[in-house]
C-alpha atoms as a PDB file:
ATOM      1  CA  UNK A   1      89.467  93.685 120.440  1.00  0.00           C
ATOM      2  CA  UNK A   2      92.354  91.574 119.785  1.00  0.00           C
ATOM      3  CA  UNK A   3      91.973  88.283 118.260  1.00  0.00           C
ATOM      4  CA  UNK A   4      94.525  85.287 117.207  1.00  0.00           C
ATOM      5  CA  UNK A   5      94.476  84.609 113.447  1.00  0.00           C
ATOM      6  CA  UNK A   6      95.697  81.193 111.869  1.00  0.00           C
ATOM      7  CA  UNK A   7      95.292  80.068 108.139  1.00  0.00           C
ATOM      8  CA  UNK A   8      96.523  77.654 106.601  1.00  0.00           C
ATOM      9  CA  UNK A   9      96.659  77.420 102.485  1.00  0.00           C
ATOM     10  CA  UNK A  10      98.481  74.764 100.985  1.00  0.00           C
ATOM     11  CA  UNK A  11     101.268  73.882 103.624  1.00  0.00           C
ATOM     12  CA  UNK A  12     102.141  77.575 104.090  1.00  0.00           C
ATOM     13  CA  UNK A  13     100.621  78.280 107.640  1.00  0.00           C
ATOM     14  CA  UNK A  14     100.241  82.195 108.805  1.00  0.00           C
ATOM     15  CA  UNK A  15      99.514  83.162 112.443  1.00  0.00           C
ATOM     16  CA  UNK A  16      98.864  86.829 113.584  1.00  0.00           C
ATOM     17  CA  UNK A  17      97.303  88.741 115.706  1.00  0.00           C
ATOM     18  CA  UNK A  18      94.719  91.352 114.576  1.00  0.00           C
ATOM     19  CA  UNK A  19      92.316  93.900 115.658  1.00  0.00           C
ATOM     20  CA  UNK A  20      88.825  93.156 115.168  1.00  0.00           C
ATOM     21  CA  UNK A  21      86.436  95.852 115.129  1.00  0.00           C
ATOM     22  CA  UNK A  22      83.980  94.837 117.965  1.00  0.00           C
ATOM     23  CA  UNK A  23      83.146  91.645 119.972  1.00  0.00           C
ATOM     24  CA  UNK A  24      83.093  88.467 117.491  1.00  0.00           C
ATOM     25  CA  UNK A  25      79.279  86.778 117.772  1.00  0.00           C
ATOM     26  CA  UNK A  26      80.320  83.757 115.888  1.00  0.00           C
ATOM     27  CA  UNK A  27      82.595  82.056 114.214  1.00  0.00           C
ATOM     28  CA  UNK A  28      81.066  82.887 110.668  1.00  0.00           C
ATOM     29  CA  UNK A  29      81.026  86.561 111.675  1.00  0.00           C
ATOM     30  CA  UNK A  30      84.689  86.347 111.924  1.00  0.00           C
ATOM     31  CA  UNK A  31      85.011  84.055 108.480  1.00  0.00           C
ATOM     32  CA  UNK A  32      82.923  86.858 106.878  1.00  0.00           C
ATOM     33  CA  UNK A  33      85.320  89.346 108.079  1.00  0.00           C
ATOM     34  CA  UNK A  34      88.342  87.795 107.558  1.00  0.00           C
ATOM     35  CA  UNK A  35      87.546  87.424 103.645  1.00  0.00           C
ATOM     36  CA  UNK A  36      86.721  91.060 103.468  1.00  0.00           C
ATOM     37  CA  UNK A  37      90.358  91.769 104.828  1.00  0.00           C
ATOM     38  CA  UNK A  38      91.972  89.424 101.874  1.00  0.00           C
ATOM     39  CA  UNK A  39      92.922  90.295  98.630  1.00  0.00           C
ATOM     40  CA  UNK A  40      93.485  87.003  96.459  1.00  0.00           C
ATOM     41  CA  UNK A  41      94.449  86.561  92.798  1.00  0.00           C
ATOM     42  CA  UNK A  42      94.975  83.622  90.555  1.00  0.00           C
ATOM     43  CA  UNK A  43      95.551  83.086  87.134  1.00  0.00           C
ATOM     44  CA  UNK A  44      95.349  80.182  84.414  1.00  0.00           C
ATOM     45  CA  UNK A  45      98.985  79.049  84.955  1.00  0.00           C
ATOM     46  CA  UNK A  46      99.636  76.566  81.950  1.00  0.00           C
ATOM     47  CA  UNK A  47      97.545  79.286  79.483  1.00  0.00           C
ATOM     48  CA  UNK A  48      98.782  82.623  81.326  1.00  0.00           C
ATOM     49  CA  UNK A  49     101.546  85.058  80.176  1.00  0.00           C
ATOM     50  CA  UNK A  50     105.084  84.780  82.219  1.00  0.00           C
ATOM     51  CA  UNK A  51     104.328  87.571  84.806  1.00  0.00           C
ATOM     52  CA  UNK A  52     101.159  86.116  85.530  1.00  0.00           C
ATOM     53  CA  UNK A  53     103.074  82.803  86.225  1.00  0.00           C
ATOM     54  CA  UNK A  54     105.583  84.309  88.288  1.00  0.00           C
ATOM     55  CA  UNK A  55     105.254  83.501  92.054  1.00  0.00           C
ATOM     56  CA  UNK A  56     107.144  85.147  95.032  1.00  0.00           C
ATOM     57  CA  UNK A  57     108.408  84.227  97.813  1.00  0.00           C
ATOM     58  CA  UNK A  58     109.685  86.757 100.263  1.00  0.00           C
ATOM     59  CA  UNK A  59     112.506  84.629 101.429  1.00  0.00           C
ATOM     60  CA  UNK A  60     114.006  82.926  97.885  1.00  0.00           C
ATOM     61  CA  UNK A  61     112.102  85.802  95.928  1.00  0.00           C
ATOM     62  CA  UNK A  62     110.185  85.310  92.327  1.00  0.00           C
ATOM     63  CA  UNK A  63     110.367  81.648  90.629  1.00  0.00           C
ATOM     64  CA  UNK A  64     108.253  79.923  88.075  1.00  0.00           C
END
């Protein structure tokens, strides 16, 4: 089934739709999926090496 996806981190807000496998019980259900779907890093800025540091954006591209 198709479901509407919003998330919001910091200001940056990111709406899609996805295909979830199934019919959603609850909202925790979907939580618990939806963090099994994400791959996150972070990193020590102020005691990381430059390339850790380094950010992206897709529309201005890297910056510190």
């Amino acid at each position: 089934m198709k479901i509407a996806v919003e998330l919001e981190f910091f200001g940056q807000r990111i709406s899609q739709i996805v295909e979830y496998p199934g019919q959603p019980r609850t909202q925790a259900e979907v939580i618990q999926w939806l963090m099994n779907q994400t791959d996150y890093k972070w990193a020590d800025y102020e005691n990381a090496p430059l390339e850790a540091r380094l950010l992206y954006d897709l529309v201005q591209g890297p910056s510190q």
